[in-house]
C-alpha atoms as a PDB file:
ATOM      1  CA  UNK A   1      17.703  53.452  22.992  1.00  0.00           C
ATOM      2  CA  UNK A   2      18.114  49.850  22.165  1.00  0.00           C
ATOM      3  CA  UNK A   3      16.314  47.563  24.585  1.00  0.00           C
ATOM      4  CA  UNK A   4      18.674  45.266  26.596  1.00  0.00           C
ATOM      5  CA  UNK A   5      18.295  42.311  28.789  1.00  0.00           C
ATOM      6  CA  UNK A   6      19.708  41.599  31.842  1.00  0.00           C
ATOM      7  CA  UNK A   7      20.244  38.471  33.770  1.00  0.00           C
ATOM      8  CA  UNK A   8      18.104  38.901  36.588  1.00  0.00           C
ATOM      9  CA  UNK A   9      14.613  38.934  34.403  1.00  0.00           C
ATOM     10  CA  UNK A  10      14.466  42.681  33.665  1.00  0.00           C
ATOM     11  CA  UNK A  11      13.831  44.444  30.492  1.00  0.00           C
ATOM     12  CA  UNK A  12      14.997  47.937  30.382  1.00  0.00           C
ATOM     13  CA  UNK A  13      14.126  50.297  27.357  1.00  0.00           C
ATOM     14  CA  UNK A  14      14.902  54.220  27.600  1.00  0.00           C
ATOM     15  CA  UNK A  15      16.308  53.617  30.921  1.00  0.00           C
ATOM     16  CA  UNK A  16      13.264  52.167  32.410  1.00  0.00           C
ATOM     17  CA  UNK A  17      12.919  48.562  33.575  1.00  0.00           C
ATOM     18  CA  UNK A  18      10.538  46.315  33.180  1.00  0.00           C
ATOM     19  CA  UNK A  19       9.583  42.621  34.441  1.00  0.00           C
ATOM     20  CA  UNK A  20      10.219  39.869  32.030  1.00  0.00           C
ATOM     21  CA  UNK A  21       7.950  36.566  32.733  1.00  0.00           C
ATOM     22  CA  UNK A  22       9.204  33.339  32.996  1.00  0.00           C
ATOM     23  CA  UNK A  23       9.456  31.733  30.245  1.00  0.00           C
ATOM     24  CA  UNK A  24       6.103  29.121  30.216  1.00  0.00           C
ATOM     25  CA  UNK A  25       7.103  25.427  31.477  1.00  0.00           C
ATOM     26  CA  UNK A  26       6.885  22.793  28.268  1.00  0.00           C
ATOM     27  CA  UNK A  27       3.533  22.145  27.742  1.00  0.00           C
ATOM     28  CA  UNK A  28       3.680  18.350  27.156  1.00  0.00           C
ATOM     29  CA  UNK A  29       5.809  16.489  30.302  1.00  0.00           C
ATOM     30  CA  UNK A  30       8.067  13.967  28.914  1.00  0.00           C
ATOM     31  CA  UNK A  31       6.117  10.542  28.957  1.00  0.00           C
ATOM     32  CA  UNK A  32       9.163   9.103  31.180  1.00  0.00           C
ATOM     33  CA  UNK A  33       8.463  11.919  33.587  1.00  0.00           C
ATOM     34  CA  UNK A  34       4.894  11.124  33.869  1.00  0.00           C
ATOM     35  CA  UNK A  35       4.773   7.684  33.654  1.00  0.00           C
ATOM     36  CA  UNK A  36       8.236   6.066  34.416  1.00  0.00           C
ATOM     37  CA  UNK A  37       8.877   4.900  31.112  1.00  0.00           C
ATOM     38  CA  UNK A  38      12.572   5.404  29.937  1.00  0.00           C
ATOM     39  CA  UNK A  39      13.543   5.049  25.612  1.00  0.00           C
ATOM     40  CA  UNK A  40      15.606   2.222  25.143  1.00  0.00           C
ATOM     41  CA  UNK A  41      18.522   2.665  22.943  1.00  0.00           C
ATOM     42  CA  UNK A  42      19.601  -0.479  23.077  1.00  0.00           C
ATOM     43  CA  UNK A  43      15.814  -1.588  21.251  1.00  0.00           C
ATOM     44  CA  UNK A  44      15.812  -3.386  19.315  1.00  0.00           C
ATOM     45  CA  UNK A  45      18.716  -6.028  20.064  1.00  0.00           C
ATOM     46  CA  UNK A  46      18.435  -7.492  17.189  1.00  0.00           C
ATOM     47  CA  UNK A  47      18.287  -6.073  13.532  1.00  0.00           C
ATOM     48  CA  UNK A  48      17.226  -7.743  10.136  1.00  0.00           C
ATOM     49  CA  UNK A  49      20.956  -8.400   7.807  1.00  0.00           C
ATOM     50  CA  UNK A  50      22.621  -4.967   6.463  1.00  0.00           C
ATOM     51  CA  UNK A  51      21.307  -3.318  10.196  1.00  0.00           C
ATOM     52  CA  UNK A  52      18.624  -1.411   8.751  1.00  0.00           C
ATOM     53  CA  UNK A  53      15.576  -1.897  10.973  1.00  0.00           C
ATOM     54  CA  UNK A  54      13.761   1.532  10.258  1.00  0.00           C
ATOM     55  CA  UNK A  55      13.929   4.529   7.650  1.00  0.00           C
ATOM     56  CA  UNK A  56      10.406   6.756   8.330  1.00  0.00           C
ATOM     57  CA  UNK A  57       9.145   4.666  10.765  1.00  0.00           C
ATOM     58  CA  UNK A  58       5.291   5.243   9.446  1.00  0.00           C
ATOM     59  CA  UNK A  59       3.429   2.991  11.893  1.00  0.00           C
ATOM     60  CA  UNK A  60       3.377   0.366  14.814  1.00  0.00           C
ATOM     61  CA  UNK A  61       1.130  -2.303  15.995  1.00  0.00           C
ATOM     62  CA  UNK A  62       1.055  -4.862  18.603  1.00  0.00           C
ATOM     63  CA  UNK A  63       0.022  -8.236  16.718  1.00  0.00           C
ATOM     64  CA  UNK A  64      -2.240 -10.978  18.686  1.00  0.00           C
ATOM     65  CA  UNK A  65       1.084 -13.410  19.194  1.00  0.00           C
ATOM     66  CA  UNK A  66       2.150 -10.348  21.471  1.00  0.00           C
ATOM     67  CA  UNK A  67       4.895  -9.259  19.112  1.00  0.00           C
ATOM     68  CA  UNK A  68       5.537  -5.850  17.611  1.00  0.00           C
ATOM     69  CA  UNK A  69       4.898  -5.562  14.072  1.00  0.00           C
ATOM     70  CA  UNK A  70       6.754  -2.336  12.691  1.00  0.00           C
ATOM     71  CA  UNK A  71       5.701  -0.991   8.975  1.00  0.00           C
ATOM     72  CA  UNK A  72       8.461   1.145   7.378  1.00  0.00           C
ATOM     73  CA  UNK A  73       9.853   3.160   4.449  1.00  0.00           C
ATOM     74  CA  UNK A  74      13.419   1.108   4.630  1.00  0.00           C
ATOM     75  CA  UNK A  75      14.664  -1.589   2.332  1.00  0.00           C
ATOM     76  CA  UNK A  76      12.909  -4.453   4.993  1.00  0.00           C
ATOM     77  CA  UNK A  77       8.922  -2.507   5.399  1.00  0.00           C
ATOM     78  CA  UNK A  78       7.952  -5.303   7.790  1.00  0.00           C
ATOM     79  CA  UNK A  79       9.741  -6.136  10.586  1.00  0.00           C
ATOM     80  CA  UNK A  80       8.116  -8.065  13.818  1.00  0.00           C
ATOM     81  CA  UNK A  81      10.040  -8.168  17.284  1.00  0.00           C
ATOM     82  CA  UNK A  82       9.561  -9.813  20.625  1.00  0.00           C
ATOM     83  CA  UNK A  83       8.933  -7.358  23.204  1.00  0.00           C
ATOM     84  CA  UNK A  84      12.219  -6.973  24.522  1.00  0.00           C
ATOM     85  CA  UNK A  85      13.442  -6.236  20.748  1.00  0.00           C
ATOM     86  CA  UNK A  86      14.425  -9.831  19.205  1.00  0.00           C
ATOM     87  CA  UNK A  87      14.448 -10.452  15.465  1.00  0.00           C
ATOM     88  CA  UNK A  88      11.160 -13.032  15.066  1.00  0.00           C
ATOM     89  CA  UNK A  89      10.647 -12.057  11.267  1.00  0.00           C
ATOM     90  CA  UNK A  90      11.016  -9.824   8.426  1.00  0.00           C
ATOM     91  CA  UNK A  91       9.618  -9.440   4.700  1.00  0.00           C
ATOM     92  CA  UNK A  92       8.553  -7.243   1.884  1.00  0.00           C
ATOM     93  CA  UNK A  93      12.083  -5.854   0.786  1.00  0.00           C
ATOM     94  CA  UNK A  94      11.548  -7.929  -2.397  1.00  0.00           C
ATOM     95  CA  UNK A  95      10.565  -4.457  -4.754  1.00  0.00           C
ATOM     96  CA  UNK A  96       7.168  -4.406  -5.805  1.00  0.00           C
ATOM     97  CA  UNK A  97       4.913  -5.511  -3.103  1.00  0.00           C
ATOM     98  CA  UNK A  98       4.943  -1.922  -1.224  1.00  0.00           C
ATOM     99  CA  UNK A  99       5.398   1.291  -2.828  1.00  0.00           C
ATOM    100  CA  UNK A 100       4.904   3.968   0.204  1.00  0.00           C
ATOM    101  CA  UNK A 101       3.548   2.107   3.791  1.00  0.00           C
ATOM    102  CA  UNK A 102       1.812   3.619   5.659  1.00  0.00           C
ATOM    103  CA  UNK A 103      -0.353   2.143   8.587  1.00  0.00           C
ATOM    104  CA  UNK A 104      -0.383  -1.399  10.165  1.00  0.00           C
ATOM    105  CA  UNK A 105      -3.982  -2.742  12.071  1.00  0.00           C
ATOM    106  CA  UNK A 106      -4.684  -6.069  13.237  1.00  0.00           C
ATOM    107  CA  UNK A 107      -8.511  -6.797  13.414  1.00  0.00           C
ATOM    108  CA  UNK A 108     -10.315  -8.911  16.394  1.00  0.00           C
ATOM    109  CA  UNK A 109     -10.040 -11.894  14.480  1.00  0.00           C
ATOM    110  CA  UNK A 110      -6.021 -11.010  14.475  1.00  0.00           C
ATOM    111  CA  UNK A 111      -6.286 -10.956  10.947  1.00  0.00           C
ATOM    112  CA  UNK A 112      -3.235  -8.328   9.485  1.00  0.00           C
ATOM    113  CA  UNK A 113      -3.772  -5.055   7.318  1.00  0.00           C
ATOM    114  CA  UNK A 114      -1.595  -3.040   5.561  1.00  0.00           C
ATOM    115  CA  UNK A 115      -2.563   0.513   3.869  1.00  0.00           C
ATOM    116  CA  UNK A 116      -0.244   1.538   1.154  1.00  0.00           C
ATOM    117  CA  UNK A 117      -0.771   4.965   0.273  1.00  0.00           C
ATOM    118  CA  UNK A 118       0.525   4.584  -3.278  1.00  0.00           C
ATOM    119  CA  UNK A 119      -0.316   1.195  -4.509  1.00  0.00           C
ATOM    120  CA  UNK A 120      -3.883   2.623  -3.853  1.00  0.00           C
ATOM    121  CA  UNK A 121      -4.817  -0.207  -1.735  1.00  0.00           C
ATOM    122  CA  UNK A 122      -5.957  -1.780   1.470  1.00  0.00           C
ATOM    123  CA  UNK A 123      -4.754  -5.169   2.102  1.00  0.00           C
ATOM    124  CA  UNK A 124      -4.979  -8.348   3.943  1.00  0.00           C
ATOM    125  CA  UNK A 125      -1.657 -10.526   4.117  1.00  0.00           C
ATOM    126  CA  UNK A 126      -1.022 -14.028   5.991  1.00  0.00           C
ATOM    127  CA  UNK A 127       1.050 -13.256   8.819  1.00  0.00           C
ATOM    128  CA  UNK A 128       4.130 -14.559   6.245  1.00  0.00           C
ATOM    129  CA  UNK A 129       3.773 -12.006   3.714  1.00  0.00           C
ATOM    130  CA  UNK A 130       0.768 -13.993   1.526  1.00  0.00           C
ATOM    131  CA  UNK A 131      -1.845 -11.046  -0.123  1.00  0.00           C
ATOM    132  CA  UNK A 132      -5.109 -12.646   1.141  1.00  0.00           C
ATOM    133  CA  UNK A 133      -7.251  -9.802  -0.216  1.00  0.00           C
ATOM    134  CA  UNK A 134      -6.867  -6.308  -1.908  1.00  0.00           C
ATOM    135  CA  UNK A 135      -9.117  -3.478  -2.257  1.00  0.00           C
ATOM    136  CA  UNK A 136      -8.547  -1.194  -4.467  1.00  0.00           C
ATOM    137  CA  UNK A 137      -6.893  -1.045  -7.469  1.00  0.00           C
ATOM    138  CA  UNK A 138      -3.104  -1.241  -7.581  1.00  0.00           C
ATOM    139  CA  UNK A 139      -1.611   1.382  -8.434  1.00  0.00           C
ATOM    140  CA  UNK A 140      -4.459   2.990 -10.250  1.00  0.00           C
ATOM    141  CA  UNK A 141      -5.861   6.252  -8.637  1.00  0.00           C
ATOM    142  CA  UNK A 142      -9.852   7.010  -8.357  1.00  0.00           C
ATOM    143  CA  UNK A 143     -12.674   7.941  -6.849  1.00  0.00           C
ATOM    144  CA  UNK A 144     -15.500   5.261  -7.405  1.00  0.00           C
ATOM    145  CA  UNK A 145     -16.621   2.205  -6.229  1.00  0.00           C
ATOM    146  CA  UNK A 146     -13.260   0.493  -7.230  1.00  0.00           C
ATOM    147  CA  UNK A 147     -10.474   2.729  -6.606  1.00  0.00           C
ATOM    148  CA  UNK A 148      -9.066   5.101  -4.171  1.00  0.00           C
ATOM    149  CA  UNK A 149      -6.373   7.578  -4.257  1.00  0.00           C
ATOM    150  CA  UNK A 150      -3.726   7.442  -1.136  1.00  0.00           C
ATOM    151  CA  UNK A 151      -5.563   5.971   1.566  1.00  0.00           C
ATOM    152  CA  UNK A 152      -3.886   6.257   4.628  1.00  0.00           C
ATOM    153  CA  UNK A 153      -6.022   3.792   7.319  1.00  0.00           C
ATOM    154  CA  UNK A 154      -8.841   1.322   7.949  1.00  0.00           C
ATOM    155  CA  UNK A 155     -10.497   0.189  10.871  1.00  0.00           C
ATOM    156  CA  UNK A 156     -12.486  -3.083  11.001  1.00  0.00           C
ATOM    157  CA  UNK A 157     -16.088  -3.511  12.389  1.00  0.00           C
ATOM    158  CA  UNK A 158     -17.326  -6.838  14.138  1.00  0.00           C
ATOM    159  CA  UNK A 159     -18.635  -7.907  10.751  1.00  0.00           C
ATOM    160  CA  UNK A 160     -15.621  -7.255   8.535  1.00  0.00           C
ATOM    161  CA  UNK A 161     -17.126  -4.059   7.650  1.00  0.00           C
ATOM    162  CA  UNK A 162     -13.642  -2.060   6.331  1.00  0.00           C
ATOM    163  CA  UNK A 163     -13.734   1.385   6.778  1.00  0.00           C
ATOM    164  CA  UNK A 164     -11.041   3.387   5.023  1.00  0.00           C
ATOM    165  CA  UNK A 165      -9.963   6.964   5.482  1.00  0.00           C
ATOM    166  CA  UNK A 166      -9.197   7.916   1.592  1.00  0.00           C
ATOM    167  CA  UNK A 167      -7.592  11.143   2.526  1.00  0.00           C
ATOM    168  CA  UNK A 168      -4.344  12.040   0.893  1.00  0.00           C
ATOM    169  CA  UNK A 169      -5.772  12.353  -3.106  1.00  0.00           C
ATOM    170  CA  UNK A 170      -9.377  11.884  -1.969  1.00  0.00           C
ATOM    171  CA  UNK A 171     -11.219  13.718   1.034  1.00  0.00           C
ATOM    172  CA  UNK A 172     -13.966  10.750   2.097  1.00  0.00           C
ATOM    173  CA  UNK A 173     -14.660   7.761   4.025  1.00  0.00           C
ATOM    174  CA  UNK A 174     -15.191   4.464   2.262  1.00  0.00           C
ATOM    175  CA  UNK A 175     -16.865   1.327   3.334  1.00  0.00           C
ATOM    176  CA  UNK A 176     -16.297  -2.203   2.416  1.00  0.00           C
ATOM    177  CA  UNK A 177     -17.828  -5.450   3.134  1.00  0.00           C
ATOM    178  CA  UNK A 178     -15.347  -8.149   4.572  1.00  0.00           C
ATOM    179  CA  UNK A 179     -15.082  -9.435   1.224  1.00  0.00           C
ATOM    180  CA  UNK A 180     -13.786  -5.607  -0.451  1.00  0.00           C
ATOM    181  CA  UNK A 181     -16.891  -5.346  -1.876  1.00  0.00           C
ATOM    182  CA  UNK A 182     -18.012  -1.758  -2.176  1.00  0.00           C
ATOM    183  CA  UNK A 183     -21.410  -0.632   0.228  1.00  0.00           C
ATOM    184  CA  UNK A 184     -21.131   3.257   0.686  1.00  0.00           C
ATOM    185  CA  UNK A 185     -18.884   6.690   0.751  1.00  0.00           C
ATOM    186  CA  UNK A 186     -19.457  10.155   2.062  1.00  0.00           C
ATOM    187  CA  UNK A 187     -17.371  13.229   2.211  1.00  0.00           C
ATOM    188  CA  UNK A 188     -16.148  16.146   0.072  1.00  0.00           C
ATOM    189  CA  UNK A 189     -13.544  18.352   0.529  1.00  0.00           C
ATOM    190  CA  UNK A 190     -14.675  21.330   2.671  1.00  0.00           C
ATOM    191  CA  UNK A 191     -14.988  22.320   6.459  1.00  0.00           C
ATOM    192  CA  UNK A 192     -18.718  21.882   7.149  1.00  0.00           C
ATOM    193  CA  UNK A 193     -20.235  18.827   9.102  1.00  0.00           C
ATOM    194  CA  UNK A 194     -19.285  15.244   7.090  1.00  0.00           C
ATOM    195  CA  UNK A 195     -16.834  17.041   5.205  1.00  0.00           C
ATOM    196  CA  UNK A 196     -12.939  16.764   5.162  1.00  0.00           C
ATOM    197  CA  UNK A 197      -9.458  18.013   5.021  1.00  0.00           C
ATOM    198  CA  UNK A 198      -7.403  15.214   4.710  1.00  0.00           C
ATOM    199  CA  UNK A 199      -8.527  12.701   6.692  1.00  0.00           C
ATOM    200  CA  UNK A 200      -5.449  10.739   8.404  1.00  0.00           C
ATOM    201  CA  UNK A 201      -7.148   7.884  10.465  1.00  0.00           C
ATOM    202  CA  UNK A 202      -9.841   6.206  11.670  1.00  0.00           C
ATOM    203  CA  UNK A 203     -11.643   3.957  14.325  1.00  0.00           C
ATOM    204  CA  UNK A 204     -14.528   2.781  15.793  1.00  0.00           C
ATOM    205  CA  UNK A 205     -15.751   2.166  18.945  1.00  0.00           C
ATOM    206  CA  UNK A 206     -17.429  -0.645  21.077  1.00  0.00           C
ATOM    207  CA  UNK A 207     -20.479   1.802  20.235  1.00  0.00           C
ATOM    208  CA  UNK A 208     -19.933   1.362  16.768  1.00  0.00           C
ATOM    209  CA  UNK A 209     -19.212   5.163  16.362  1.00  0.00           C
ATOM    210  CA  UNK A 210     -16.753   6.095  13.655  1.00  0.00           C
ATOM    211  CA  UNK A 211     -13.734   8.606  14.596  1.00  0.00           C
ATOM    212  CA  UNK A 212     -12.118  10.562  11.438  1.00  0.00           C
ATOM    213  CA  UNK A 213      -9.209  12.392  12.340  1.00  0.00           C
ATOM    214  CA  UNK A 214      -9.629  15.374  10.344  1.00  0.00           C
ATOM    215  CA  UNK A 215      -5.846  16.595   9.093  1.00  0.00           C
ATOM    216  CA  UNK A 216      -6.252  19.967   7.835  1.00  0.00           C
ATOM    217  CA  UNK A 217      -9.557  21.087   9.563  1.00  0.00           C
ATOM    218  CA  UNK A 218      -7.703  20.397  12.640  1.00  0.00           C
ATOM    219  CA  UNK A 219     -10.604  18.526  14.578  1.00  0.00           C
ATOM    220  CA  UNK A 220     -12.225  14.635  15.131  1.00  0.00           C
ATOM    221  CA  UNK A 221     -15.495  14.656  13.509  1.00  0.00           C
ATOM    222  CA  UNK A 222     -17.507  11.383  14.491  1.00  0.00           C
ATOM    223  CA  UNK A 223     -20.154   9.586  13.051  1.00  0.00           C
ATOM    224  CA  UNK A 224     -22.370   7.083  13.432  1.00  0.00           C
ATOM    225  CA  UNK A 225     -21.790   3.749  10.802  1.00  0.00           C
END
């Protein structure tokens, strides 16, 4: 006999019933539930000409003049808003500076980073759209001392130290002096300690601790610098 349901949370199968469960409650609460935060459709009020303001909306940071600097796939990849969503600035749709963006950073000294994952590169720009300093090698893919190969973050020690998670073609970490000078690397692809899947991003702590989020494996490794 076919098994049928019935409304009142019974399953019956050759004529004898059985208890459904409730179905589970969501695991993750909505963050307005939780929080009292409500999405804004009306954000933001103001958009760059043509209306786009985002196509793959691939990262977000909150700059030190308080304003939200957005880093997207669209025709306009940087786009920086008040807080209530007003149109202060916008550049990079001119072809050729960005080929796939990727993450946005400020450091302590409020100095601006972009990662482009397929320029190769790491880079630091005036808050106007001036390249201040690149490392890596446009466009060229690698793995030594000069090049990288779809690196997807950096984060930026006291010093200037960069550390960059070269994790989409590659599977390390790679450290730079404040300058983009090359100091060190480690990692390999594989699941054992100081080894990676992908790694997707990457901090540091007040400690000085580094945090890899390791994609694939599916786990934070962390390390010290």
């Amino acid at each position: 006999m076919a098994a049928m349901k019935l409304p009142i949370g019974l399953l019956v199968i050759g004529g004898i019933a059985f208890a459904q469960p409730a179905p589970p409650a969501h695991p993750y609460p909505r963050i307005d539930d939780t929080l009292g935060y409500r999405a804004d459709p009306n954000w933001p009020q103001e958009k760059p000409p043509g209306g786009e303001w985002t196509a793959a909306m691939s990262s977000v940071a909150l700059g030190p003049d308080g304003n939200v600097w957005t880093f997207n796939r669209g025709k306009i990849p940087v786009q920086v808003y008040t807080q209530d969503g007003r149109l202060v600035k916008y550049w990079g749709q001119d072809g050729g500076l960005f080929r796939n963006p990727h993450t946005v950073r400020f450091d302590s000294a409020g100095n601006l980073w972009l990662v482009d994952t397929q320029t190769q590169t790491v880079r630091r720009f005036s808050t106007d759209g001036k390249v201040l300093l690149t490392v890596g090698t446009p466009n060229e893919p690698g793995e030594d001392a000069t090049h990288m190969n779809q690196p997807n973050d950096v984060a930026i020690a006291p010093n200037g130290d960069l550390y960059v998670s070269d994790g989409y073609g590659n599977n390390r970490v790679v450290v730079f002096d404040k300058n983009g000078r090359f100091i060190r690397a480690w990692g390999k692809l594989g699941q054992g300690e100081g080894e990676f899947s992908q790694p997707h991003s990457i901090v540091l702590d007040s400690k000085g601790r580094v945090y890899v989020a390791d994609r694939n494996n599916s786990r934070i490794q962390v390390f010290d610098a």
